[in-house]
C-alpha atoms as a PDB file:
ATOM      1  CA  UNK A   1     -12.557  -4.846 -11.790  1.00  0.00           C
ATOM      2  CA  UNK A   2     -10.880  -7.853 -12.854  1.00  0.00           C
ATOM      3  CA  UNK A   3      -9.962  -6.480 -16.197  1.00  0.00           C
ATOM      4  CA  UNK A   4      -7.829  -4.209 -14.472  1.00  0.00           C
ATOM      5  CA  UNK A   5      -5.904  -6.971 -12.729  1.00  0.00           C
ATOM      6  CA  UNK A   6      -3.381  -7.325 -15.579  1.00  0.00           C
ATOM      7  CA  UNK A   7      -2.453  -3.625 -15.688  1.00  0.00           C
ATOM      8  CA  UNK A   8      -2.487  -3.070 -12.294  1.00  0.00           C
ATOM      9  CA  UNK A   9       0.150  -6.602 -11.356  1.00  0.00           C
ATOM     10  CA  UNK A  10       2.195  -4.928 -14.364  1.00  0.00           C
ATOM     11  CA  UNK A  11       2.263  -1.552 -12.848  1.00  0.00           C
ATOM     12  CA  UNK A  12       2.675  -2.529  -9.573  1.00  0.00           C
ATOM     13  CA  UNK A  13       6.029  -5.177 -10.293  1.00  0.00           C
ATOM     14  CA  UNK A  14       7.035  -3.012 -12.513  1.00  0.00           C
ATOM     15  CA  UNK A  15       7.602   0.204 -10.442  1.00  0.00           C
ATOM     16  CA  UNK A  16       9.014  -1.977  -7.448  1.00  0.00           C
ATOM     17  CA  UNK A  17      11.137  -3.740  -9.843  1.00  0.00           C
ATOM     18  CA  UNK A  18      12.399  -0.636 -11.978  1.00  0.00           C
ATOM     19  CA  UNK A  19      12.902   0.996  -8.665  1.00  0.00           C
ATOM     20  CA  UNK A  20      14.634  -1.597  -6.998  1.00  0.00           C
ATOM     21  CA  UNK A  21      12.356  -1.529  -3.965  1.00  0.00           C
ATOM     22  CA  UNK A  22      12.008  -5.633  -4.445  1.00  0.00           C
ATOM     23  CA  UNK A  23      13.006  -8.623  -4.544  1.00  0.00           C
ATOM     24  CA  UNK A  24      12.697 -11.127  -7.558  1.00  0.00           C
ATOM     25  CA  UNK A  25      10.747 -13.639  -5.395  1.00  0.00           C
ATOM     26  CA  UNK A  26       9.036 -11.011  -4.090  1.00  0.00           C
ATOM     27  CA  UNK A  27       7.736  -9.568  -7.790  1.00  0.00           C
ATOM     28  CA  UNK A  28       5.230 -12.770  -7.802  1.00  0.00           C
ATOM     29  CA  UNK A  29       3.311 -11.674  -5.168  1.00  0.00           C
ATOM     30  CA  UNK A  30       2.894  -7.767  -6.232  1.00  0.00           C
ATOM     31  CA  UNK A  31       1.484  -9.037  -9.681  1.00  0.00           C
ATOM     32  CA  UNK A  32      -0.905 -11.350  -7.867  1.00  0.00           C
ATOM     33  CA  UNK A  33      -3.748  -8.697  -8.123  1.00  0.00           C
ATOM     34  CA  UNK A  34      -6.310 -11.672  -7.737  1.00  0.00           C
ATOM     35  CA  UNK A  35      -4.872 -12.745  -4.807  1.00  0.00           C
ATOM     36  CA  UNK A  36      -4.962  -9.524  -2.981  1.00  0.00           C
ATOM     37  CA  UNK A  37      -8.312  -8.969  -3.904  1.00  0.00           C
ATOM     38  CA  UNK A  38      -9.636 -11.691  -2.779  1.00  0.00           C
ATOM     39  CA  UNK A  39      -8.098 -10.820   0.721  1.00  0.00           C
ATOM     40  CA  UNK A  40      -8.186  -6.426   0.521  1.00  0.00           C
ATOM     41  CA  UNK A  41     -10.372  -3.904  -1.045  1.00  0.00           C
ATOM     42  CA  UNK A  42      -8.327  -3.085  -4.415  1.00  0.00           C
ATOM     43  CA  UNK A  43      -8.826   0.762  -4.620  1.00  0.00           C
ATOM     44  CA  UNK A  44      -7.798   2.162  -8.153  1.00  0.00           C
ATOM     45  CA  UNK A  45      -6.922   5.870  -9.645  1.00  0.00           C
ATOM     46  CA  UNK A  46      -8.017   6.513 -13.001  1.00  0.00           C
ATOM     47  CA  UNK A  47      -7.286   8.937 -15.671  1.00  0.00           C
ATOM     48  CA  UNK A  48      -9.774   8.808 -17.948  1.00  0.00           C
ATOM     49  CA  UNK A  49      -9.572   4.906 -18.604  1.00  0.00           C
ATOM     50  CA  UNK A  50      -6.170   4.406 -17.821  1.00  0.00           C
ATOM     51  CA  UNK A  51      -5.135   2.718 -14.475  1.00  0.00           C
ATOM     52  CA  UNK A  52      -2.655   4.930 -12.963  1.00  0.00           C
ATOM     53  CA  UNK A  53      -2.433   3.863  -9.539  1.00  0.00           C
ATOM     54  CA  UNK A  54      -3.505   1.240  -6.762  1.00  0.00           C
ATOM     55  CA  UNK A  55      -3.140   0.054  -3.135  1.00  0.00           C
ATOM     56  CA  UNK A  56      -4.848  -2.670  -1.058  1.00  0.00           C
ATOM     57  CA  UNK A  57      -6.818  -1.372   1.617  1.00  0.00           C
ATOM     58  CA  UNK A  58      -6.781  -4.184   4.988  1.00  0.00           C
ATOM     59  CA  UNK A  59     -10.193  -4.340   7.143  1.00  0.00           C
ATOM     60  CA  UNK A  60      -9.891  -7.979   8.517  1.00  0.00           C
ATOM     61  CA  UNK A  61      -7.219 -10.786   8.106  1.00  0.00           C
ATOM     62  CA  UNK A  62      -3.868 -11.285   8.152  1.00  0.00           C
ATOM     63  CA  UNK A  63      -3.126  -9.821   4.518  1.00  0.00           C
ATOM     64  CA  UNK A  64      -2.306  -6.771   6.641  1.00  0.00           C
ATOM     65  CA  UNK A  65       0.529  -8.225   7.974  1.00  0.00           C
ATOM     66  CA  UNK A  66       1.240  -5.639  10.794  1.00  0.00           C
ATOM     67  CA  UNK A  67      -2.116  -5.128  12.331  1.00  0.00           C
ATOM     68  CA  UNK A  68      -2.432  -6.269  15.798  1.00  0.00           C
ATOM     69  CA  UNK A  69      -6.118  -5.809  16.884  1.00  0.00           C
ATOM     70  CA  UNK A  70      -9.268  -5.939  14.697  1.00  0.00           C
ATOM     71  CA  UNK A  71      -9.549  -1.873  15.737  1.00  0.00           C
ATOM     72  CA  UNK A  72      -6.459  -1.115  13.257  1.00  0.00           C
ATOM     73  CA  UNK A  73      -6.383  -1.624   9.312  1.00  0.00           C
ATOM     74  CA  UNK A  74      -3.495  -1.223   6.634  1.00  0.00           C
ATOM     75  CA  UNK A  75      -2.994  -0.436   3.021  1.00  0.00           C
ATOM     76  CA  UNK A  76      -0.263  -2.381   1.406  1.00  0.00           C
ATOM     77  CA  UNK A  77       1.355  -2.776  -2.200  1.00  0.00           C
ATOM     78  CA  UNK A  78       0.734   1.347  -2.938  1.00  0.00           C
ATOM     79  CA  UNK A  79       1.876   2.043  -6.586  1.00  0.00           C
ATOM     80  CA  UNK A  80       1.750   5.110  -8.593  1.00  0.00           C
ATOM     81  CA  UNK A  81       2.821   5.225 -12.381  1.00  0.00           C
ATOM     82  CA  UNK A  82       5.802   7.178 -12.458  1.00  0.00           C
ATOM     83  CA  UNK A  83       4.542   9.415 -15.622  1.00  0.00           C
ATOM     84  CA  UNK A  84       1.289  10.401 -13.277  1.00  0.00           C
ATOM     85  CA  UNK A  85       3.509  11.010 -10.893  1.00  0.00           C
ATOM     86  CA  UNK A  86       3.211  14.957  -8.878  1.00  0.00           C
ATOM     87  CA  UNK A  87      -0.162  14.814  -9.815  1.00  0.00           C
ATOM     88  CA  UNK A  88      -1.458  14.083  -6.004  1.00  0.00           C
ATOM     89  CA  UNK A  89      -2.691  10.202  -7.138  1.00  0.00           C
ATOM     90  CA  UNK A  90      -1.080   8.539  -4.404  1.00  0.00           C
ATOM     91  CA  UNK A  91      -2.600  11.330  -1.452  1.00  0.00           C
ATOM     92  CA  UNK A  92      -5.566  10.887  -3.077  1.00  0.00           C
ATOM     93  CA  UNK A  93      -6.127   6.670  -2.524  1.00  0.00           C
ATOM     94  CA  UNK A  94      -3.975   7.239   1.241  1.00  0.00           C
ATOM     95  CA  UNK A  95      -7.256   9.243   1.800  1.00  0.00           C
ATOM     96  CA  UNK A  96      -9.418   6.901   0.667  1.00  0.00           C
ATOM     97  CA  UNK A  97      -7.804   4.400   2.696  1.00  0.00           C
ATOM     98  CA  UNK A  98      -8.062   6.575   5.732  1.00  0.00           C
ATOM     99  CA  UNK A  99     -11.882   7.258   4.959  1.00  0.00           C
ATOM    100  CA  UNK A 100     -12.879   4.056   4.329  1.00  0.00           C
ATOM    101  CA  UNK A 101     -11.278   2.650   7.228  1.00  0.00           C
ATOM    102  CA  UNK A 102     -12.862   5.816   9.621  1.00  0.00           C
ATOM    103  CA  UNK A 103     -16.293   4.463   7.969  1.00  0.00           C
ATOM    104  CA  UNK A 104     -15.314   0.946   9.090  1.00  0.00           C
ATOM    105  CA  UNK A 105     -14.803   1.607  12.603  1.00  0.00           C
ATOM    106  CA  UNK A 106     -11.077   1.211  12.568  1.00  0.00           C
ATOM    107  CA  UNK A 107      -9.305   3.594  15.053  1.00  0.00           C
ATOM    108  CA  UNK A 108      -5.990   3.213  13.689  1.00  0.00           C
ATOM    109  CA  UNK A 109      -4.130   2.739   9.868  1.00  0.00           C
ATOM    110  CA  UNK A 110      -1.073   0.775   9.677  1.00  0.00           C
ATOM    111  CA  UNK A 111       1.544   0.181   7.226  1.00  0.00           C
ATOM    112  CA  UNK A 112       5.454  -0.993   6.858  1.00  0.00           C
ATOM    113  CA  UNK A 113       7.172   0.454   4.057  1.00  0.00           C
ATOM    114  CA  UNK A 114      11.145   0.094   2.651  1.00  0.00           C
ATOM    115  CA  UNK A 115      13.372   2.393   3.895  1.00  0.00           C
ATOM    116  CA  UNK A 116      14.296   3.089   0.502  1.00  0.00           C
ATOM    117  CA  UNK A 117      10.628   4.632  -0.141  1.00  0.00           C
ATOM    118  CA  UNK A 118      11.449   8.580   1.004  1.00  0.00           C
ATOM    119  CA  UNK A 119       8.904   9.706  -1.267  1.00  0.00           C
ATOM    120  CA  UNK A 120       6.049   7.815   0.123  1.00  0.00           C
ATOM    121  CA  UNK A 121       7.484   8.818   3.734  1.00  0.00           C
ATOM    122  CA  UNK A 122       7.193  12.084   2.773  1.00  0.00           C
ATOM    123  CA  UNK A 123       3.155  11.485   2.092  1.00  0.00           C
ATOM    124  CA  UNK A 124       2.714   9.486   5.092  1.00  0.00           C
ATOM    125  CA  UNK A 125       4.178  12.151   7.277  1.00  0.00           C
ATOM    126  CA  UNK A 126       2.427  14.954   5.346  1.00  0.00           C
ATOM    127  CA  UNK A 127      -1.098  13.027   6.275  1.00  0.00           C
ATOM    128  CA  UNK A 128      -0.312  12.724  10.137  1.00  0.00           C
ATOM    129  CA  UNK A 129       1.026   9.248  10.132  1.00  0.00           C
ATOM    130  CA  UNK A 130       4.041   8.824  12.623  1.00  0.00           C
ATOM    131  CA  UNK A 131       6.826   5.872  13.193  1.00  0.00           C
ATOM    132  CA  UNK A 132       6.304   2.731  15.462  1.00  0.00           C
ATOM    133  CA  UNK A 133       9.425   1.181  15.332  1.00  0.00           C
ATOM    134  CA  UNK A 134       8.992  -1.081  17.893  1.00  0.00           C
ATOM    135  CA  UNK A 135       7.016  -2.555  15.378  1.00  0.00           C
ATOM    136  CA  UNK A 136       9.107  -2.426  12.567  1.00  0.00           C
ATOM    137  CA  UNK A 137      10.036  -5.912  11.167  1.00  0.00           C
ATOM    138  CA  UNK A 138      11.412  -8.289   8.670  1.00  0.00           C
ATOM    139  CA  UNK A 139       9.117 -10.308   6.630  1.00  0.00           C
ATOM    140  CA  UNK A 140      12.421 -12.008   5.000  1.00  0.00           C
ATOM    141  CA  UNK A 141      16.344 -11.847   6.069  1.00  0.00           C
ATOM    142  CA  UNK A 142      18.088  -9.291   4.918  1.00  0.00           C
ATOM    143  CA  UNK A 143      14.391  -7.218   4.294  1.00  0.00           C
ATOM    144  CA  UNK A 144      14.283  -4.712   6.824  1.00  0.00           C
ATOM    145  CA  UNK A 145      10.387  -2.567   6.702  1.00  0.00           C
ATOM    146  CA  UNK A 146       9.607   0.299   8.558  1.00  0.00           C
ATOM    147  CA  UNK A 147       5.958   0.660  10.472  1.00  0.00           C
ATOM    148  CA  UNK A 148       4.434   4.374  10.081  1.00  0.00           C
ATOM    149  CA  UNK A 149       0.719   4.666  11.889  1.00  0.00           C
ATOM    150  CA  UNK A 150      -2.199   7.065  12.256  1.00  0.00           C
ATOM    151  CA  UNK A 151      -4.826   7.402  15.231  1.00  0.00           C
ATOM    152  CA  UNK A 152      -8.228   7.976  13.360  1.00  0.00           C
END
C-alpha cells in the first residue's frame, strides 16, 4: 500500500546502507518504493502492523534488469529488518516470488546479488537456485553482481 512506501524506502536504504552493500548514488533508487511499484509487484512481510520486510517481484519489463526472455522473472531490492531477522521472513517472500511467478507462467527466476550478500546466498542456494555467471554483470564500474537462477 502506499502508506507503506515510506517505511519500506527507509528499511530498504537503510539496511544496504548500514551494511555497506551500496553505494550513496545508489541509496536513491532503493528508497524509490513508488518507482518500483509502478514497474514490480511490491510484496511485503508483516508482523502484526509493522513492515518487516520487502522485495520487488519482475513479471515484464526491464526493471528486472537480468532477464533475457519474457519466460524468466526476477525479484530485486530484497530487504529484511535486521531485528526480524532468523525468523524465516526473507524464505518466506523468495517463495512467494517463486509462486507467483510459477502462477504467471514464468519457467525461470532470476536475480544478481553483491558478493558481499553470503547470507542471502545461503537462502538462494537453500531454495534450489544455482550460479550463471556467464551472466553475471556490472550495472556500474567498480560494482561487480553475481546472477543466481532457478528452473520452475
Amino acid at each position: 500500500m502506499p502508506a507503506d512506501f515510506a517505511r519500506i524506502g527507509a528499511l530498504t536504504a537503510g539496511v544496504y546502507r548500514d551494511e555497506d552493500l551500496a553505494s550513496e548514488h545508489y541509496l536513491p533508487a532503493l528508497a524509490d518504493v513508488a518507482g518500483r511499484a509502478a514497474r514490480s509487484t511490491l510484496l511485503v512481510a508483516r508482523d502484526g502492523a509493522a513492515v518487516v520486510g520487502a522485495v520487488a517481484l519482475v513479471l515484464e519489463g526491464d526493471f528486472g534488469e537480468v532477464t533475457e526472455s519474457d519466460a524468466e522473472a526476477a525479484f530485486r531490492m530484497l530487504v529484511v529488518d535486521p531485528a526480524a531477522r532468523g525468523r524465516g521472513i526473507g524464505e518466506l517472500l523468495v517463495q512467494e516470488c517463486l509462486d507467483r511467478a510459477r502462477a504467471a507462467g514464468k519457467r525461470r527466476v532470476v536475480l544478481s546479488t553483491d558478493p558481499r550478500m553470503a547470507t542471502a546466498h545461503r537462502l538462494y542456494r537453500r531454495l534450489g537456485f544455482t550460479r550463471l555467471p556467464a551472466r553475471d554483470w556490472s550495472p556500474v564500474p567498480g560494482i561487480d553482481l553475481m546472477v543466481y537462477a532457478l528452473d520452475l
